[in-house]
N, C-alpha and C. Protein backbone atom coordinates (compact mmCIF):
# COMPACT_ATOMS: atom_id res chain seq x y z
N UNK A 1 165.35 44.27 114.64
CA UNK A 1 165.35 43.91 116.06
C UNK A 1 165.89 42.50 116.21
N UNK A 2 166.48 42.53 117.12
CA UNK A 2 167.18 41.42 117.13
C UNK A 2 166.42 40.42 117.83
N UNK A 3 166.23 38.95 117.55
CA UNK A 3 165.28 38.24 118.60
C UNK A 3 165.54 38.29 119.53
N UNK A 4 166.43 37.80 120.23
CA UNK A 4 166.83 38.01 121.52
C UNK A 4 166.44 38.95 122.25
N UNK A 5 166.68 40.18 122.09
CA UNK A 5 165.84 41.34 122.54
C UNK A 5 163.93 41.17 122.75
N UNK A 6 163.43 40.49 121.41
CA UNK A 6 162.20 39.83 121.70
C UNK A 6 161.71 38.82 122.75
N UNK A 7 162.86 38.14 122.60
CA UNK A 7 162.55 37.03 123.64
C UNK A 7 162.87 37.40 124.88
N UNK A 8 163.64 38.11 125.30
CA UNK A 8 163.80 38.90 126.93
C UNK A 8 162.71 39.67 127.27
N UNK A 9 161.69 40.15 126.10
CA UNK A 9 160.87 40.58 126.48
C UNK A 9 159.69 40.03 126.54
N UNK A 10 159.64 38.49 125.87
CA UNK A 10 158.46 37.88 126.32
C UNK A 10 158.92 36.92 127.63
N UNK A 11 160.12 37.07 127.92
CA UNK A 11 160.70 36.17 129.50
C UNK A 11 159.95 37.13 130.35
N UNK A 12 160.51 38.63 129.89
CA UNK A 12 159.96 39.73 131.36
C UNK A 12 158.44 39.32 131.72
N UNK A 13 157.76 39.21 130.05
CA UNK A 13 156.33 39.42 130.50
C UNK A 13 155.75 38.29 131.03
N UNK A 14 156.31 37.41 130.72
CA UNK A 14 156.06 35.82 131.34
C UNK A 14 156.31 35.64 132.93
N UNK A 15 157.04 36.39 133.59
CA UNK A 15 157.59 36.35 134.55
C UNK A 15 157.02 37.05 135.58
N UNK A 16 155.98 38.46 135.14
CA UNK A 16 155.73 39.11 135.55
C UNK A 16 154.27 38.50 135.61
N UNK A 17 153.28 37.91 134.80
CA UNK A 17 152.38 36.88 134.58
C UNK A 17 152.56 35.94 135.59
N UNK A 18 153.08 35.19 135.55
CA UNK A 18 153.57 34.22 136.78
C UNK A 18 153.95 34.60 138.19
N UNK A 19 154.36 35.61 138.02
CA UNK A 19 154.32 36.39 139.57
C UNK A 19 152.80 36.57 139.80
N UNK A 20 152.02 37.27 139.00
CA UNK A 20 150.99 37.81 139.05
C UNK A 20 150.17 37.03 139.69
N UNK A 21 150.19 35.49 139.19
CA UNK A 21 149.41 34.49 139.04
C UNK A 21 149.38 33.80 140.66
N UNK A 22 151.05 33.91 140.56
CA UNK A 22 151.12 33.13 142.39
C UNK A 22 150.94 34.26 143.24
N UNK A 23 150.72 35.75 143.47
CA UNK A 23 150.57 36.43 144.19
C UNK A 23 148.68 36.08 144.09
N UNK A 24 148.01 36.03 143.21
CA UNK A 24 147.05 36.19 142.92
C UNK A 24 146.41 34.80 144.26
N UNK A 25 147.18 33.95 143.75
CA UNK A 25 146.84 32.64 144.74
C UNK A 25 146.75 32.23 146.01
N UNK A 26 147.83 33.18 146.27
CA UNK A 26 148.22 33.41 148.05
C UNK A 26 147.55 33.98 148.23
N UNK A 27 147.23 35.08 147.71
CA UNK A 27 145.76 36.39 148.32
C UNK A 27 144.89 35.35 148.30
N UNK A 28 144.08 34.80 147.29
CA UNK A 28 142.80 33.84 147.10
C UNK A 28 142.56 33.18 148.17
N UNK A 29 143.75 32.70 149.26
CA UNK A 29 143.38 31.33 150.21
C UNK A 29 143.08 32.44 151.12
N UNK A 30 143.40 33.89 151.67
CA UNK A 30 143.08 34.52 152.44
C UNK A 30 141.81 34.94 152.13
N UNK A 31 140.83 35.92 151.19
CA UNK A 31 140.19 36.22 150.92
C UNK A 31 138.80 35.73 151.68
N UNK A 32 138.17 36.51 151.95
CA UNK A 32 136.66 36.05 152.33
C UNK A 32 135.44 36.70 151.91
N UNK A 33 135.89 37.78 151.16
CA UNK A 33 134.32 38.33 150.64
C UNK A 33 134.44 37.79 149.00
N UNK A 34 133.53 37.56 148.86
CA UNK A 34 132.84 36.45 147.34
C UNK A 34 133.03 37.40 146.46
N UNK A 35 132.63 38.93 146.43
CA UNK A 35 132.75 39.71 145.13
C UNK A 35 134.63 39.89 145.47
N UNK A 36 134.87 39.67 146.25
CA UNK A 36 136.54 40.11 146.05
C UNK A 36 137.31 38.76 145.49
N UNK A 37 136.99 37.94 145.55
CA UNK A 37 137.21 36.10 145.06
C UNK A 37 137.21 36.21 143.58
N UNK A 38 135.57 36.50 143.28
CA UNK A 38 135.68 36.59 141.49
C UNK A 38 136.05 37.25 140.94
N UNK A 39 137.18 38.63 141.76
CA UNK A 39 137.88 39.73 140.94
C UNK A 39 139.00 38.86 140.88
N UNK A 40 139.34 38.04 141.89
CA UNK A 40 140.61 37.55 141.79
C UNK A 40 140.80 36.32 140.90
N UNK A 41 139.97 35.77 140.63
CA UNK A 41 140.30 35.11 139.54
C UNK A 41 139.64 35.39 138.54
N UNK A 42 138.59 36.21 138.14
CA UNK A 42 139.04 36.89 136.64
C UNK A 42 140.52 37.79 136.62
N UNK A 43 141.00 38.08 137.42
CA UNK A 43 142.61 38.89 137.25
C UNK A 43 143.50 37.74 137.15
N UNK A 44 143.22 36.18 137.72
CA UNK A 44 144.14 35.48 137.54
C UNK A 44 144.05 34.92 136.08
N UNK A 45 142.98 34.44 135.48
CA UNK A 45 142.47 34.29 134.52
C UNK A 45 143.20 35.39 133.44
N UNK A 46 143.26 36.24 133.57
CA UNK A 46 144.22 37.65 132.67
C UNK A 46 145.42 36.78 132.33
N UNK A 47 145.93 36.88 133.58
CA UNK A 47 147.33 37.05 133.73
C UNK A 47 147.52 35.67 132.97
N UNK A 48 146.90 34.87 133.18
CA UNK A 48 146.50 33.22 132.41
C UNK A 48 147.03 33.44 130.89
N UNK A 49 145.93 34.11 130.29
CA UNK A 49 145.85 34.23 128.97
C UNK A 49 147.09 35.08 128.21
N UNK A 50 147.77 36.20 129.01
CA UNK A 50 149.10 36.89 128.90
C UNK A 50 149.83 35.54 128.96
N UNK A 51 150.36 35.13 130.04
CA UNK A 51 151.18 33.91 129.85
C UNK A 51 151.18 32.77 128.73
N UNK A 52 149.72 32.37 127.78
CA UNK A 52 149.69 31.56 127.17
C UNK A 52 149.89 32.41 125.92
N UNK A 53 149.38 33.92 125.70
CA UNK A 53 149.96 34.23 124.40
C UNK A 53 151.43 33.96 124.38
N UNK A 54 152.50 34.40 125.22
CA UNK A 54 153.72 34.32 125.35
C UNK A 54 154.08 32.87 124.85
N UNK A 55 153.82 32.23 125.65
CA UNK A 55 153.81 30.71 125.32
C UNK A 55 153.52 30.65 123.81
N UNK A 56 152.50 31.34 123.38
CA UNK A 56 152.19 30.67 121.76
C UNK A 56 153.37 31.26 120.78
N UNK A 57 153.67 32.65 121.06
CA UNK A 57 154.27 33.49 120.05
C UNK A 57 155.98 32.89 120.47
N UNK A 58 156.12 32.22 121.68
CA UNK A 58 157.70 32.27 122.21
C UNK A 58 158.55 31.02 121.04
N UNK A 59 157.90 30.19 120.89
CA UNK A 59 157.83 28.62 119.72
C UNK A 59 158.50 29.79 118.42
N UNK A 60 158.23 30.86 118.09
CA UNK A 60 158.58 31.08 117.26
C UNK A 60 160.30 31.81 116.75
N UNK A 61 160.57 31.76 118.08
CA UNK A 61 161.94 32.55 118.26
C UNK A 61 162.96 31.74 118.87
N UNK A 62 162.21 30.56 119.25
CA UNK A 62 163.47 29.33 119.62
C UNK A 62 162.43 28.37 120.59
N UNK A 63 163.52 26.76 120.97
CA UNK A 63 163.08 25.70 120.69
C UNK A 63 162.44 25.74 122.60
N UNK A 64 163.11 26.48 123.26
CA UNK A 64 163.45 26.45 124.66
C UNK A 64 161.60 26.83 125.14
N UNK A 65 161.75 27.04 126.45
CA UNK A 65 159.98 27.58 127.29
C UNK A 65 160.56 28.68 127.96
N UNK A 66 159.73 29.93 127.62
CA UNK A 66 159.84 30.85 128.51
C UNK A 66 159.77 30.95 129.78
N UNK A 67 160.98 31.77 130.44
CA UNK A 67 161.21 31.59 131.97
C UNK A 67 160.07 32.20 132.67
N UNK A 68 160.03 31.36 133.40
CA UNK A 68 158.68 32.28 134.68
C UNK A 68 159.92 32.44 135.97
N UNK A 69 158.63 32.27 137.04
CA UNK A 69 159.21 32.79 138.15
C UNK A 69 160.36 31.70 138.91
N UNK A 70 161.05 31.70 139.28
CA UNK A 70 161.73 30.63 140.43
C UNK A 70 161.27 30.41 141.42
N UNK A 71 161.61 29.32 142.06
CA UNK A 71 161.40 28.63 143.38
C UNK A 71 161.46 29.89 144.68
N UNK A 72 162.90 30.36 144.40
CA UNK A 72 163.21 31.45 145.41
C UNK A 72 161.91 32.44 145.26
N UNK A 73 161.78 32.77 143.81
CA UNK A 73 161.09 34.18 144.13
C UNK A 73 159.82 33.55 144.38
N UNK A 74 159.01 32.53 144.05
CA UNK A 74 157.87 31.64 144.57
C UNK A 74 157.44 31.94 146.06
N UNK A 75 158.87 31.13 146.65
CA UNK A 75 158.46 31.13 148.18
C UNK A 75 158.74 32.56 148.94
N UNK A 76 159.12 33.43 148.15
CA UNK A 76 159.41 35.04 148.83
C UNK A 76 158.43 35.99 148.46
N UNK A 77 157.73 35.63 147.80
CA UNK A 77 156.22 36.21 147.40
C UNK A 77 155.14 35.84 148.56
N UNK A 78 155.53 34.39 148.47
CA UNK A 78 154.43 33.57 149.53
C UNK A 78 154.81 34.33 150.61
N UNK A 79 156.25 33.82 151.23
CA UNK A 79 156.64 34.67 152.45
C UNK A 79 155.96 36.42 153.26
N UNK A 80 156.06 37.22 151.71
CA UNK A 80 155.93 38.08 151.85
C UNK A 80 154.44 38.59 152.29
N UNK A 81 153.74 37.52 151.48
CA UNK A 81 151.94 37.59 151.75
C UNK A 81 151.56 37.53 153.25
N UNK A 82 152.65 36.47 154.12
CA UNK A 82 152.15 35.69 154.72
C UNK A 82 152.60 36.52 156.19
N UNK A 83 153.92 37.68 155.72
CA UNK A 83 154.30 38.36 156.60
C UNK A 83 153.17 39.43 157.03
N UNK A 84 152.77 40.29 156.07
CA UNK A 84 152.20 41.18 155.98
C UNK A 84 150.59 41.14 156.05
N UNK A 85 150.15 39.93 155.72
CA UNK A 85 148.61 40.05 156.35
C UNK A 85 148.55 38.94 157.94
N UNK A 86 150.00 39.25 158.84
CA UNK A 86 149.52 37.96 160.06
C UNK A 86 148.66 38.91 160.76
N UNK A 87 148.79 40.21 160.75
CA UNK A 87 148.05 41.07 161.63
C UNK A 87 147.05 41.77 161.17
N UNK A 88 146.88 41.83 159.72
CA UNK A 88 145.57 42.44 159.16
C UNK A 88 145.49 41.36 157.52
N UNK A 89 144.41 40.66 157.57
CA UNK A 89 144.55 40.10 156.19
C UNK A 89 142.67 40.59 155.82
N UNK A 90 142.49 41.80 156.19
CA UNK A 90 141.29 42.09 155.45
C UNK A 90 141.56 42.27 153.75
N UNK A 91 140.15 42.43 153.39
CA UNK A 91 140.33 42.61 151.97
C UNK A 91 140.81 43.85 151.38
N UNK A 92 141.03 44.46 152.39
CA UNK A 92 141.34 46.03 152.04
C UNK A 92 143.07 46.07 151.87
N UNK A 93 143.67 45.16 152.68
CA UNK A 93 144.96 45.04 152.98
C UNK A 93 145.07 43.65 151.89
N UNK A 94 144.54 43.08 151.67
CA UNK A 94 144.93 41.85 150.25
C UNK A 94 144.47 42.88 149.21
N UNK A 95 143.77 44.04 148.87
CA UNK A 95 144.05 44.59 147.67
C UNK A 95 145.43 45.30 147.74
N UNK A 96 145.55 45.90 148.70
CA UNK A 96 146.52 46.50 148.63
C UNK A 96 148.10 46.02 148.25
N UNK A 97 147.95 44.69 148.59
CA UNK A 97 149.15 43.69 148.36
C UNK A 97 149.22 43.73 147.01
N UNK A 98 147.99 43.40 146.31
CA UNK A 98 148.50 43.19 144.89
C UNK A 98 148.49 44.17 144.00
N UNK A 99 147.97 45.58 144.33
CA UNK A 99 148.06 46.59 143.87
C UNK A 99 149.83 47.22 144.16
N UNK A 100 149.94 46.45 144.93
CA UNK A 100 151.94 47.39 145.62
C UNK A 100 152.66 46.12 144.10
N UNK A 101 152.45 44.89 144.23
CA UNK A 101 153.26 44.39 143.24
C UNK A 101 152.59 44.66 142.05
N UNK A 102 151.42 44.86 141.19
CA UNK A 102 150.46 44.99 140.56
C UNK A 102 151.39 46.41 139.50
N UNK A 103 152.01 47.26 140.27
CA UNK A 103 152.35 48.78 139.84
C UNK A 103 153.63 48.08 139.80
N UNK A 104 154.41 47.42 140.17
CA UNK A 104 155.45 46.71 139.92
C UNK A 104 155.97 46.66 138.67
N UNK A 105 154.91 45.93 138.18
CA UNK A 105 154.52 45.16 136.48
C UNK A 105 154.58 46.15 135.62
N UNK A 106 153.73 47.27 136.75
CA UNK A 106 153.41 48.32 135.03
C UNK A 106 154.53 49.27 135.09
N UNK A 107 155.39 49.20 135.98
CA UNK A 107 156.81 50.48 135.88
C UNK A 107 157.69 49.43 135.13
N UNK A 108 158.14 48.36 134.96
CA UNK A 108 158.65 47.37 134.78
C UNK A 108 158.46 47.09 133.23
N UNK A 109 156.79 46.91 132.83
CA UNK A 109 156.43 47.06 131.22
C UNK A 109 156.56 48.44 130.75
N UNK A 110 156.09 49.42 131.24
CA UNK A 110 156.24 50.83 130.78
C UNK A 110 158.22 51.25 130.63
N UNK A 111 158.53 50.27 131.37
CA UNK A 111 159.90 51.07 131.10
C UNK A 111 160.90 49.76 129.95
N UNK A 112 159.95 48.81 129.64
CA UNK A 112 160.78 48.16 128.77
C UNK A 112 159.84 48.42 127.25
N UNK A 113 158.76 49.14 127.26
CA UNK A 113 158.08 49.82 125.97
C UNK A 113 158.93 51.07 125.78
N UNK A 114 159.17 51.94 126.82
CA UNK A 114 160.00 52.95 126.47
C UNK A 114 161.53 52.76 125.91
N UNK A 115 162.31 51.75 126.24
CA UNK A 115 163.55 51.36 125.79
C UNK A 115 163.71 50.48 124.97
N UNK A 116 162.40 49.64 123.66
CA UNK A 116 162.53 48.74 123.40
C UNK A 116 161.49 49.30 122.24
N UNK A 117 161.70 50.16 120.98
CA UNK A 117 161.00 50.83 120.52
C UNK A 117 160.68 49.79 118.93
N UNK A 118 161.92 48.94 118.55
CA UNK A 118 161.59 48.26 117.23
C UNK A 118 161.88 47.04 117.33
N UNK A 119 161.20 46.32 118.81
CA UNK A 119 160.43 45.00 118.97
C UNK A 119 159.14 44.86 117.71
N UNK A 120 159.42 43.38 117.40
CA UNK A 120 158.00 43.27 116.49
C UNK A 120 156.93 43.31 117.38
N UNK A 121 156.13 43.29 116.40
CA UNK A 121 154.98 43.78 116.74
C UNK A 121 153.81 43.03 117.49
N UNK A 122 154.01 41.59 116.92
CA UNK A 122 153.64 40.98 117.82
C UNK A 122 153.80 40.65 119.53
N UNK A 123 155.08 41.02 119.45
CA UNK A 123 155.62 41.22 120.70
C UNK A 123 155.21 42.53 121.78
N UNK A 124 155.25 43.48 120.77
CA UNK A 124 154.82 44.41 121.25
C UNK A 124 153.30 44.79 121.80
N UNK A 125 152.77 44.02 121.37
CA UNK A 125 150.96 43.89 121.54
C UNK A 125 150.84 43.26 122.76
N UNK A 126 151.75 42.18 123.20
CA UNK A 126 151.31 41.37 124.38
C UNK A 126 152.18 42.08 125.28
N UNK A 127 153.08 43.12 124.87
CA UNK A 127 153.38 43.58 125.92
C UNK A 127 152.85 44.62 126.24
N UNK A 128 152.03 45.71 125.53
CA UNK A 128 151.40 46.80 125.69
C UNK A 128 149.87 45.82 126.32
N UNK A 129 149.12 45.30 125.68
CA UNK A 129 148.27 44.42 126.45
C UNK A 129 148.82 43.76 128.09
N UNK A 130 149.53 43.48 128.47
CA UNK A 130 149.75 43.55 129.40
C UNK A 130 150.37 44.60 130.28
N UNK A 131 150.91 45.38 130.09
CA UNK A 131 150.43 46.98 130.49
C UNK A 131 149.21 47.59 131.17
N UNK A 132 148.39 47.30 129.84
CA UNK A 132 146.92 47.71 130.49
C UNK A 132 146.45 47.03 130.58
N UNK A 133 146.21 45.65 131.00
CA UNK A 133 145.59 44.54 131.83
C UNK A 133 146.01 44.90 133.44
N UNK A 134 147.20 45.36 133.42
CA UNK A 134 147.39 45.62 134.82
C UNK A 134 147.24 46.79 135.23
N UNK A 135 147.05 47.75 134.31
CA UNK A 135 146.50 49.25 134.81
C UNK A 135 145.00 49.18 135.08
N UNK A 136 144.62 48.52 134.03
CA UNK A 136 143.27 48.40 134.72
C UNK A 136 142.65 47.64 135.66
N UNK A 137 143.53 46.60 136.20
CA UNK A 137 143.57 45.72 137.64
C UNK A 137 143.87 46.51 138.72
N UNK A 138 144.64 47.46 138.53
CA UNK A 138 144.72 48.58 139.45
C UNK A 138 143.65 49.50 139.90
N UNK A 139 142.93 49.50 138.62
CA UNK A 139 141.52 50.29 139.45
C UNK A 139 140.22 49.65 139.48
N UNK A 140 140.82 48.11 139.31
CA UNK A 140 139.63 47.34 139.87
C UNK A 140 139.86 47.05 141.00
N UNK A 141 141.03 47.07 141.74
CA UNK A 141 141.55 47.12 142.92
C UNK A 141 141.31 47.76 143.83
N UNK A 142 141.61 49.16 143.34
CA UNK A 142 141.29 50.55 144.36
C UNK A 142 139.73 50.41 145.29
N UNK A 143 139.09 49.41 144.44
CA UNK A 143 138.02 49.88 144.95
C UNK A 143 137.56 48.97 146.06
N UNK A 144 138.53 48.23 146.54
CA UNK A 144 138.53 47.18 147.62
C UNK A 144 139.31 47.56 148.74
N UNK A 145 139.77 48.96 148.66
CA UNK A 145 140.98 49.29 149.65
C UNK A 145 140.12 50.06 151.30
């Protein structure tokens, strides 16, 4: 496997982490019920620890920092939060936000596990771990809808 191929795939997962993280944030300032608060940051907290494995294992494949999100896609996330809950920002409609980008992640990892079969292995762990960090954020989700 070629690194490069490794390292595009710890950019994806880094990226997708960092999305995670600032969607996670924008929901947080809306939020008002307390058990829906500490889901959201133990899920941000996840997405935390995905990003810092990346970070640890990325040192090993070159000198550079794995890409996260941009400015653009930053403020078009925000945008997007800010469009969509002006008329309903219950908690039912902030799960639902991060469950719509949330499934994002996992068609996005599921389809770069399926095309990306003799990534090492290390690589492969934080990306199947993040897979199901977000499948199962999904049905910690559901239950706020």
């Amino acid at each position: 496997m070629e690194e490069n191929e490794n390292l595009n795939i710890l950019d994806e997962v880094n990226k997708g982490a960092t999305m995670g993280m600032d969607a996670i944030s924008y929901v947080s300032e809306k939020a008002t019920d307390s058990d829906f608060k500490n889901v959201l940051d133990t899920e941000y907290n996840k997405y935390k620890k995905i990003s810092q494995r990346v970070n640890d294992l990325y040192s090993q494949y070159t000198d550079k920092e794995p890409h996260e999100t941009n400015a653009m896609n930053k403020m078009m996330t925000w945008y997007g939060i800010q469009m969509k809950t002006m008329t309903d920002d219950t908690t039912s409609k902030l799960s639902e936000l991060l469950m719509q980008g949330t499934n994002m992640g996992i068609i996005e990892g599921r389809r770069l596990m399926n095309e990306h079969s003799n990534i090492d292995s290390d690589v492969e762990n934080i990306l199947n771990d993040f897979v199901v960090m977000q499948e199962d954020s999904v049905e910690t989700l559901k239950k706020y809808l």
